[in-house]
C-alpha atoms as a PDB file:
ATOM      1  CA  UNK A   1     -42.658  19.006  64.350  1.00  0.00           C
ATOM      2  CA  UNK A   2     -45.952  20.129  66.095  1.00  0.00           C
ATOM      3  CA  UNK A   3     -48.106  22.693  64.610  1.00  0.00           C
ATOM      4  CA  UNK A   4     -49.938  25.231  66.372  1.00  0.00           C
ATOM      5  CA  UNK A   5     -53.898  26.276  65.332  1.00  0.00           C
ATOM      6  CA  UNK A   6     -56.282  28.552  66.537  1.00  0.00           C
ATOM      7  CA  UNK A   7     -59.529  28.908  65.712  1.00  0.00           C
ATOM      8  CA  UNK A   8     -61.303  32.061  65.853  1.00  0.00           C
ATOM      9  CA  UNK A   9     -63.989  34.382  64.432  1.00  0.00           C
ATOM     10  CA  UNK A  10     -63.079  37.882  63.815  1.00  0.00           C
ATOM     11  CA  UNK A  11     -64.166  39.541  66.476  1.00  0.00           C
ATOM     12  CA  UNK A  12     -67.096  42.318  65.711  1.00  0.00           C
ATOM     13  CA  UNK A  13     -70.253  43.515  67.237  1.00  0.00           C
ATOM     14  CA  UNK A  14     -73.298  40.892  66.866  1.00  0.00           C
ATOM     15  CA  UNK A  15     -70.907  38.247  65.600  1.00  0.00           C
ATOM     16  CA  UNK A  16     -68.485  36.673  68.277  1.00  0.00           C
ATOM     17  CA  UNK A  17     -69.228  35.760  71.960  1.00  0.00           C
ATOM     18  CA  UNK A  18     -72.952  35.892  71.630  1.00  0.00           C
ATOM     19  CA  UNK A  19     -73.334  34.305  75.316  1.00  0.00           C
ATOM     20  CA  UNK A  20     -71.014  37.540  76.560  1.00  0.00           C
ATOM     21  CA  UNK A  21     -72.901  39.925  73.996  1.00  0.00           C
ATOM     22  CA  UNK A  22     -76.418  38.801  75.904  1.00  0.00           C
ATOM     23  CA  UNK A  23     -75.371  39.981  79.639  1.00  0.00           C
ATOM     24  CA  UNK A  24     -73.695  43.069  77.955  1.00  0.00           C
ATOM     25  CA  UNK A  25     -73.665  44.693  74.600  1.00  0.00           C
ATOM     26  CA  UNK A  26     -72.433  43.351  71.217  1.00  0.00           C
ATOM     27  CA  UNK A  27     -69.700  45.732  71.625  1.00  0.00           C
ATOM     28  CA  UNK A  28     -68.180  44.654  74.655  1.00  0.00           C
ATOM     29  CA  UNK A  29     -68.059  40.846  73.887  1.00  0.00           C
ATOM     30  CA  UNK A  30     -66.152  41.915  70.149  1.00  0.00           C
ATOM     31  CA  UNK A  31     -63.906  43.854  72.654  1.00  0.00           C
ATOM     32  CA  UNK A  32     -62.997  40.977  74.728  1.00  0.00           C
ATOM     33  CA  UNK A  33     -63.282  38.398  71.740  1.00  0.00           C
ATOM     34  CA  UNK A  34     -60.511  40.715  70.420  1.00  0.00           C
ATOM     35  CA  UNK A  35     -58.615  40.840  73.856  1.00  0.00           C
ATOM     36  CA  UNK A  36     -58.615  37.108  73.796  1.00  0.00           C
ATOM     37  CA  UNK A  37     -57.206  36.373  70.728  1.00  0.00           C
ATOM     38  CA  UNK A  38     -54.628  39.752  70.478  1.00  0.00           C
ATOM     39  CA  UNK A  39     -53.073  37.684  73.683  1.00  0.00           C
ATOM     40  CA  UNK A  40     -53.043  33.852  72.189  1.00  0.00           C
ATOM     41  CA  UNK A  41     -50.945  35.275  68.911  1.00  0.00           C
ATOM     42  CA  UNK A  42     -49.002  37.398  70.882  1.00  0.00           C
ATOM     43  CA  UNK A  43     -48.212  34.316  73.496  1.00  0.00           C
ATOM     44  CA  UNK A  44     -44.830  32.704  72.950  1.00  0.00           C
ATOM     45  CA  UNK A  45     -45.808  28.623  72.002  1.00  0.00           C
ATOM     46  CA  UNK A  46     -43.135  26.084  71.746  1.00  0.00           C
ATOM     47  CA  UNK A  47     -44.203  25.005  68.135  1.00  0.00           C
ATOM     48  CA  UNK A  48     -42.459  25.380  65.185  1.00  0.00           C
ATOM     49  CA  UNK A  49     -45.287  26.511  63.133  1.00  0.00           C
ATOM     50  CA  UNK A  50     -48.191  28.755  64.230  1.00  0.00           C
ATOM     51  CA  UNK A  51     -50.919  28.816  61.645  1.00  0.00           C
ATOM     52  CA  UNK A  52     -54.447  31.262  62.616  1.00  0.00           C
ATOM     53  CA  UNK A  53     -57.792  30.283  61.247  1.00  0.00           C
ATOM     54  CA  UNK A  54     -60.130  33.007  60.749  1.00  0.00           C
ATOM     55  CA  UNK A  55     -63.878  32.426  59.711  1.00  0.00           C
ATOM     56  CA  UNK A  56     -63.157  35.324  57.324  1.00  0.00           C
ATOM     57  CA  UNK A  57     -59.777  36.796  56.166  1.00  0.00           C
ATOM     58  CA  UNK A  58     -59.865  40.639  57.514  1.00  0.00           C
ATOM     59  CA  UNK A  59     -57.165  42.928  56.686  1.00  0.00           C
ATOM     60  CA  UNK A  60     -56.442  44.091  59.867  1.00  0.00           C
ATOM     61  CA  UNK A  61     -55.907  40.442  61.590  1.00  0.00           C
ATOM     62  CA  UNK A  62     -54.079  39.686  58.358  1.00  0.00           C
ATOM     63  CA  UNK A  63     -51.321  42.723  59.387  1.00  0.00           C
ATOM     64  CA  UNK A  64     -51.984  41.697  63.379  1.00  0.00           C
ATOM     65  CA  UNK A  65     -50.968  38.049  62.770  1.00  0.00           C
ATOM     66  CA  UNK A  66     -48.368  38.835  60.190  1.00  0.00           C
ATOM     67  CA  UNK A  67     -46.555  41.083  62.556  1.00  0.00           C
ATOM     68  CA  UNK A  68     -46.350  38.145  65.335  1.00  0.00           C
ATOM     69  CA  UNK A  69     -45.161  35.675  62.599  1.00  0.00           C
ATOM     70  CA  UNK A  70     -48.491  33.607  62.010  1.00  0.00           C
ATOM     71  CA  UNK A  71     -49.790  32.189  58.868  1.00  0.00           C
ATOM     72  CA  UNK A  72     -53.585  32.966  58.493  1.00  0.00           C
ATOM     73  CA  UNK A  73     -56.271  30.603  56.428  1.00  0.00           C
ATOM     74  CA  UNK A  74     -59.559  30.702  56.262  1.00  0.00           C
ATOM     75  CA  UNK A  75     -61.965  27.979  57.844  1.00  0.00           C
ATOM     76  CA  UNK A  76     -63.933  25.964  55.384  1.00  0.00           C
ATOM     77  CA  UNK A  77     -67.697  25.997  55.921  1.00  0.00           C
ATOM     78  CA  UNK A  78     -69.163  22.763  58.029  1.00  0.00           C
ATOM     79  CA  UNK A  79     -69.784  22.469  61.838  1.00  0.00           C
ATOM     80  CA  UNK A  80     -66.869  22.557  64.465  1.00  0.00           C
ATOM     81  CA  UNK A  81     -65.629  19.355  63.618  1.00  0.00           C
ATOM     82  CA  UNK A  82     -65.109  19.946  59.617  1.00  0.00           C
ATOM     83  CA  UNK A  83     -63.121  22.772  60.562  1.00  0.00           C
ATOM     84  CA  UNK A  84     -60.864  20.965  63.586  1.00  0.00           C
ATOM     85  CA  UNK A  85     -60.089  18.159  60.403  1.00  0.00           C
ATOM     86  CA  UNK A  86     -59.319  20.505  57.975  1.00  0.00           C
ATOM     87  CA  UNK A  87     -56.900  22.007  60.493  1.00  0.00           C
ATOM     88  CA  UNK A  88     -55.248  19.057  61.326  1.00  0.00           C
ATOM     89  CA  UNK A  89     -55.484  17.490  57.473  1.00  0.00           C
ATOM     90  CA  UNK A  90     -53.826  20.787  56.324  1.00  0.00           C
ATOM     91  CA  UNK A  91     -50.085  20.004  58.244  1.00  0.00           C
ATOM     92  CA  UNK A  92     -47.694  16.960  57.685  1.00  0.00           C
ATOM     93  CA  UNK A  93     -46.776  16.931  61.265  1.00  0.00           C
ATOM     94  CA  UNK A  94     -48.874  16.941  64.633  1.00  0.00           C
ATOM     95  CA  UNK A  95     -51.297  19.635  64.868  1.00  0.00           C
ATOM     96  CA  UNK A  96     -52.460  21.759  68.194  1.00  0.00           C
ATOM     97  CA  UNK A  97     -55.676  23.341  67.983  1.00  0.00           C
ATOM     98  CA  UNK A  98     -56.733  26.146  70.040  1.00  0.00           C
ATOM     99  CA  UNK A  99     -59.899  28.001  70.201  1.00  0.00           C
ATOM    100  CA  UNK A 100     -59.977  31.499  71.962  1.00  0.00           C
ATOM    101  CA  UNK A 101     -62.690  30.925  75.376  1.00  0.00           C
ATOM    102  CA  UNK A 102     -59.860  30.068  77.382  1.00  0.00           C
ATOM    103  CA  UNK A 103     -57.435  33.319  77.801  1.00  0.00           C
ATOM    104  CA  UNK A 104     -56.134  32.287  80.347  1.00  0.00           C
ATOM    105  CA  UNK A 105     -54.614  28.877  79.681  1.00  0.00           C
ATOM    106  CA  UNK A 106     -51.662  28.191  81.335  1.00  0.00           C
ATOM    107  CA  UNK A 107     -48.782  27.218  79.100  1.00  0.00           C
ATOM    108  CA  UNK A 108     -47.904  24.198  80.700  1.00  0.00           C
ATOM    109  CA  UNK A 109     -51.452  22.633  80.042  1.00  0.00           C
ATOM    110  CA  UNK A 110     -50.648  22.502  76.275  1.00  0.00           C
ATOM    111  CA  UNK A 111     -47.502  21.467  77.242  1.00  0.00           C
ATOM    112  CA  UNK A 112     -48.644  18.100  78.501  1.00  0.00           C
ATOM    113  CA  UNK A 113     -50.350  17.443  75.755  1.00  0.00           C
ATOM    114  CA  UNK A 114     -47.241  17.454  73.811  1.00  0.00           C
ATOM    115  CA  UNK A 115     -45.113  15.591  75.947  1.00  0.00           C
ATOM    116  CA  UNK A 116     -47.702  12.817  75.739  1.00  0.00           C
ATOM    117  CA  UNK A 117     -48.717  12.408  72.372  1.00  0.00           C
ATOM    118  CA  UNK A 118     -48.041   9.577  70.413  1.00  0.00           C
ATOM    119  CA  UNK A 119     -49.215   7.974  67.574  1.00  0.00           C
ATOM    120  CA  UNK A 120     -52.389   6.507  67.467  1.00  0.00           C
ATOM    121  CA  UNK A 121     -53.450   9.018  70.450  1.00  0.00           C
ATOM    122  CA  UNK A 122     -55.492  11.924  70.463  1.00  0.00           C
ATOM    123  CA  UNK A 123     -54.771  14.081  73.507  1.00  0.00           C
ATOM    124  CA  UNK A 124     -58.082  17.253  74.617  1.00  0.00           C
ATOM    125  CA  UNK A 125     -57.928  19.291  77.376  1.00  0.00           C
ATOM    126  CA  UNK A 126     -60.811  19.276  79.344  1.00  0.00           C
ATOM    127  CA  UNK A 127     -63.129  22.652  79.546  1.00  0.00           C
ATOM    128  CA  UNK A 128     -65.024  22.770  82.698  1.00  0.00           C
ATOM    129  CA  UNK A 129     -68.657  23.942  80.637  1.00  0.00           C
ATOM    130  CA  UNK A 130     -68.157  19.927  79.197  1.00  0.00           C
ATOM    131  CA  UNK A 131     -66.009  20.533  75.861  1.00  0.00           C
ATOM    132  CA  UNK A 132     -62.924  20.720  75.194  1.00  0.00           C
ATOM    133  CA  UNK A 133     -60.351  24.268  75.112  1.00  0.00           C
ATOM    134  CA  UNK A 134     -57.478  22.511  73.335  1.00  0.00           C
ATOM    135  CA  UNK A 135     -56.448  18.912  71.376  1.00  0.00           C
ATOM    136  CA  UNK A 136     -53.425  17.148  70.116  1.00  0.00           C
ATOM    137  CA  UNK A 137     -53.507  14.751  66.761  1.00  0.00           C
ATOM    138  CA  UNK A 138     -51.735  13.494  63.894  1.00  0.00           C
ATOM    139  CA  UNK A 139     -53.299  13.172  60.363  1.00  0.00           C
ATOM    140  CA  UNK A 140     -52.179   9.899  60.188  1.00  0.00           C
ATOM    141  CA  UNK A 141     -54.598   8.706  62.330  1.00  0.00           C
ATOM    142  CA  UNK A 142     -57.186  10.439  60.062  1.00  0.00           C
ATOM    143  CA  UNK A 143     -60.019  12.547  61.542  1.00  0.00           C
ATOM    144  CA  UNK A 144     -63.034  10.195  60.946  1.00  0.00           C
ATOM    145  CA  UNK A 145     -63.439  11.027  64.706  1.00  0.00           C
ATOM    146  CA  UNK A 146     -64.212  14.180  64.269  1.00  0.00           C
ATOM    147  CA  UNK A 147     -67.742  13.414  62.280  1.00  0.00           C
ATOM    148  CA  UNK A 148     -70.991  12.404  64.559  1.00  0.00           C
ATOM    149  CA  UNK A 149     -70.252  14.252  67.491  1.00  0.00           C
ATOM    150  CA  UNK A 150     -72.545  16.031  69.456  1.00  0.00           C
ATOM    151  CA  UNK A 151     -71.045  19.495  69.357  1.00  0.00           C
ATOM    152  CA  UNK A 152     -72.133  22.678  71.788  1.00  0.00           C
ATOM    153  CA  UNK A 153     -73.386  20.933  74.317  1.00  0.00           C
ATOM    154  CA  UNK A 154     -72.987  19.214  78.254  1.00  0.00           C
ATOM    155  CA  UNK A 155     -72.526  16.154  76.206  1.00  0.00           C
ATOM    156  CA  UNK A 156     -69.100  16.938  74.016  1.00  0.00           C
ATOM    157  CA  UNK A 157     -66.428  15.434  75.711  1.00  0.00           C
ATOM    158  CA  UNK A 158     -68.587  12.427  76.131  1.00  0.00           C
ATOM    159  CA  UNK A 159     -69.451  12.313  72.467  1.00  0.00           C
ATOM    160  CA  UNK A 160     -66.059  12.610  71.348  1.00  0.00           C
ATOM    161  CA  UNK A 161     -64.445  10.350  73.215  1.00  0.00           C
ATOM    162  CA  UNK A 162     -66.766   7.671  72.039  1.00  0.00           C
ATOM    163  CA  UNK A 163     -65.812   8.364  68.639  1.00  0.00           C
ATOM    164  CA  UNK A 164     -61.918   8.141  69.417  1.00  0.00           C
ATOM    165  CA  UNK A 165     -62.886   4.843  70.321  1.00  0.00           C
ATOM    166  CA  UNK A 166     -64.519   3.965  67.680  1.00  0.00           C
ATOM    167  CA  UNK A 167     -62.095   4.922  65.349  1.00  0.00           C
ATOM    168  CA  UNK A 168     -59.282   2.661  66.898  1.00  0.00           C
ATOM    169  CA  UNK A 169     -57.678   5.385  68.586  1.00  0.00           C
ATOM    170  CA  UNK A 170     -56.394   6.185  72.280  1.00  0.00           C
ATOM    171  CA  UNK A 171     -57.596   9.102  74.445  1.00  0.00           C
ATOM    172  CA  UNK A 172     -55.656  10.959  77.317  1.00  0.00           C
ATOM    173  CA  UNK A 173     -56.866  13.978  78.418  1.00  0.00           C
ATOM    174  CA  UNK A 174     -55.219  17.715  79.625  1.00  0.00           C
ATOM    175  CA  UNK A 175     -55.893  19.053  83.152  1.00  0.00           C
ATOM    176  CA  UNK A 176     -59.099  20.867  83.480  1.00  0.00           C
ATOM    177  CA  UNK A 177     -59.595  24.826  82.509  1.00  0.00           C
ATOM    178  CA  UNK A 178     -62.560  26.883  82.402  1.00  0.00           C
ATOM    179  CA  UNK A 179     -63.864  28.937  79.404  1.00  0.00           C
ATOM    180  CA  UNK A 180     -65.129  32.719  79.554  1.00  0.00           C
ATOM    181  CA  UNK A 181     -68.513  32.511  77.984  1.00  0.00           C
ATOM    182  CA  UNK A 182     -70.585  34.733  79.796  1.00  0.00           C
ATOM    183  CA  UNK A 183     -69.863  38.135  81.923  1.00  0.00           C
ATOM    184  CA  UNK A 184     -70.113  35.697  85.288  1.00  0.00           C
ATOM    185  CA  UNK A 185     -66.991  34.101  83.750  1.00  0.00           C
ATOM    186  CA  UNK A 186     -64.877  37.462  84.249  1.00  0.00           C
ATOM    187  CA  UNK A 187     -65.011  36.533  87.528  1.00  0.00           C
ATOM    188  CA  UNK A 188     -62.597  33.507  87.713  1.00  0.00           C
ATOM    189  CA  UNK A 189     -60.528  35.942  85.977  1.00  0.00           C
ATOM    190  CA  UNK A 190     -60.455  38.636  87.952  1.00  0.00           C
ATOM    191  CA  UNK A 191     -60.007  36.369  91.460  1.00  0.00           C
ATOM    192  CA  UNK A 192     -56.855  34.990  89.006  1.00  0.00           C
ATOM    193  CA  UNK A 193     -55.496  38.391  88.460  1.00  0.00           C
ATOM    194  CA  UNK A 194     -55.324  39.593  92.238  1.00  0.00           C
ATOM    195  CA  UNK A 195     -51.701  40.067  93.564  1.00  0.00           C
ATOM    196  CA  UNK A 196     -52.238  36.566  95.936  1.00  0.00           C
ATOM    197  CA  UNK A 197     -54.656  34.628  94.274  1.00  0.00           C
ATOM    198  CA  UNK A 198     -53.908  30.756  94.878  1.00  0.00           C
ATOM    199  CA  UNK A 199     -55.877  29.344  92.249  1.00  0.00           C
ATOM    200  CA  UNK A 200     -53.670  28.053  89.644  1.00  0.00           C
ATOM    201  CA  UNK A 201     -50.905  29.715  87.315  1.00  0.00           C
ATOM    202  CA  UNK A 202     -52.862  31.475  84.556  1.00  0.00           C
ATOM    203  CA  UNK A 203     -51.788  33.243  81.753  1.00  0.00           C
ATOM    204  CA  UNK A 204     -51.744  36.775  82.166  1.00  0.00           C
ATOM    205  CA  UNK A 205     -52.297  38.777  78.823  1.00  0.00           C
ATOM    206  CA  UNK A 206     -51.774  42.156  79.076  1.00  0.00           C
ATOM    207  CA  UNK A 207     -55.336  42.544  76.543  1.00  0.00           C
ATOM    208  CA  UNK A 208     -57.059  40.843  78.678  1.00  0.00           C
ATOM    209  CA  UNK A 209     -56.437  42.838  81.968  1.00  0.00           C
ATOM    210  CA  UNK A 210     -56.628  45.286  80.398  1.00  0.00           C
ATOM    211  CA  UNK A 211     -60.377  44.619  79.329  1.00  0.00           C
ATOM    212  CA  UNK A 212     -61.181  43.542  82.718  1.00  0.00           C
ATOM    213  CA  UNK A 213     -59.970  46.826  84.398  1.00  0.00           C
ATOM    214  CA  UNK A 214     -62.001  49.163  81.709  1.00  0.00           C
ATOM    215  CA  UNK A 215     -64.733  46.564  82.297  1.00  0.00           C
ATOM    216  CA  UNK A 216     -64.943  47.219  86.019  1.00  0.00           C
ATOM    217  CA  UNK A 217     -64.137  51.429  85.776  1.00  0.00           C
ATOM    218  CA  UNK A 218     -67.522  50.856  83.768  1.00  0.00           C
ATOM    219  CA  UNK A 219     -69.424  48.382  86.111  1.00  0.00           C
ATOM    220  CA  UNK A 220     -68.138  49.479  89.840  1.00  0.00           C
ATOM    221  CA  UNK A 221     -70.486  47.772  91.829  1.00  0.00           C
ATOM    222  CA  UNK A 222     -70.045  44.497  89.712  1.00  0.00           C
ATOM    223  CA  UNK A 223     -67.141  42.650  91.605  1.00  0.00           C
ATOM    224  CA  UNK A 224     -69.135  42.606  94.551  1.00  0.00           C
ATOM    225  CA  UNK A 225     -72.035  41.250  92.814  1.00  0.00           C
ATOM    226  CA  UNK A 226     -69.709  38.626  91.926  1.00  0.00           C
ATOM    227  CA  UNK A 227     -68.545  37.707  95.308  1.00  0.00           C
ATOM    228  CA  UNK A 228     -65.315  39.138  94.297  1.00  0.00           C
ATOM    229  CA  UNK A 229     -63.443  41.543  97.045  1.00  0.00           C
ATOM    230  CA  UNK A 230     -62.239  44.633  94.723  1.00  0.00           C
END
């Protein structure tokens, strides 16, 4: 049985994408913070269980992941890596977890860490900023790995794979994905979303093309500034 949980803030002005927020407005990154995670709980995962865990536990994403069949929890307080363990002690059975940076994930990437988790493995798929966008584990291989990492920084993926050494336990890793973080990230996007783009299979959420067209009606001269043909 394999669990699937995502991690996310509810999304509202001055409180989610703070990166995004500083090339833009407040409002636009809690519009696209709410883009990205309409799409993951509207996504169809092949896990039995699909649990959402909200830094706060707002009505409105209570009815929104109610209505797509997802069991929503709070996060406990403590840095990222508190909240990954309590995730993963919470389930009996294997545990996904998912943050929101990466809306366009391809399927397939979680996929493969599925297929190739085992016991005594932890499987993370590579972000290109240096951390991680998803990771497989068992709580029966306990989550002492998770403590004395060097979190939000260049130096992530190092820092946690150290520690899965440490802690007797075997690494693999996903193929590589990039985060959107900042407004120059909309870019990989929107080269994604043209009609012949050849640069991978992404997802395409209908919230988050949507965001990107009413983000470039708003900013016409932008694509170019990105290098980006419209």
């Amino acid at each position: 049985m394999t669990t699937l949980a995502v991690l996310a803030k509810v999304p509202a002005p001055g409180q989610v994408k703070t990166r995004f927020a500083a090339d833009s407005s407040p409002q636009w990154a809690s519009d696209f913070a709410s883009a990205c995670l309409f799409d993951i709980i509207e996504r169809t995962w092949n896990c039995e269980h699909r649990m959402l865990w909200l830094d706060r536990l707002d009505p409105a994403w209570l009815r929104a992941a109610d209505d797509t069949g997802w069991v929503c929890e709070a996060q406990p307080d403590g840095d990222l890596g508190t909240r990954i363990a309590a995730c993963i002690e919470a389930r009996p059975d294997r545990v996904i977890v998912l943050g929101t940076d990466s809306p366009t994930l391809p399927g397939t990437y979680v996929q493969v860490l599925m297929d190739h988790h085992r016991p005594g493995t932890v499987g993370l798929g590579l972000a290109a900023d240096g951390g991680f966008h998803s990771l497989i584990a068992h709580r029966d291989d306990g989550t002492q790995w998770l403590s004395q990492v060097e979190w939000s920084s260049t130096r992530t993926m190092g820092s946690i794979m150290q520690r899965i050494h440490d802690c007797g336990l075997v690494p693999f890793v996903a193929p590589l994905w990039y985060d959107v973080d900042t407004v120059a990230d909309l870019h990989l996007m929107d080269v994604q979303f043209a009609p012949f783009q050849t640069l991978g299979s992404p997802y395409r959420g209908r919230h988050a093309e949507e965001f990107l067209m009413r983000w470039k009606l708003a900013h016409p001269h932008w694509s170019a500034l990105h290098g980006v043909e419209s």
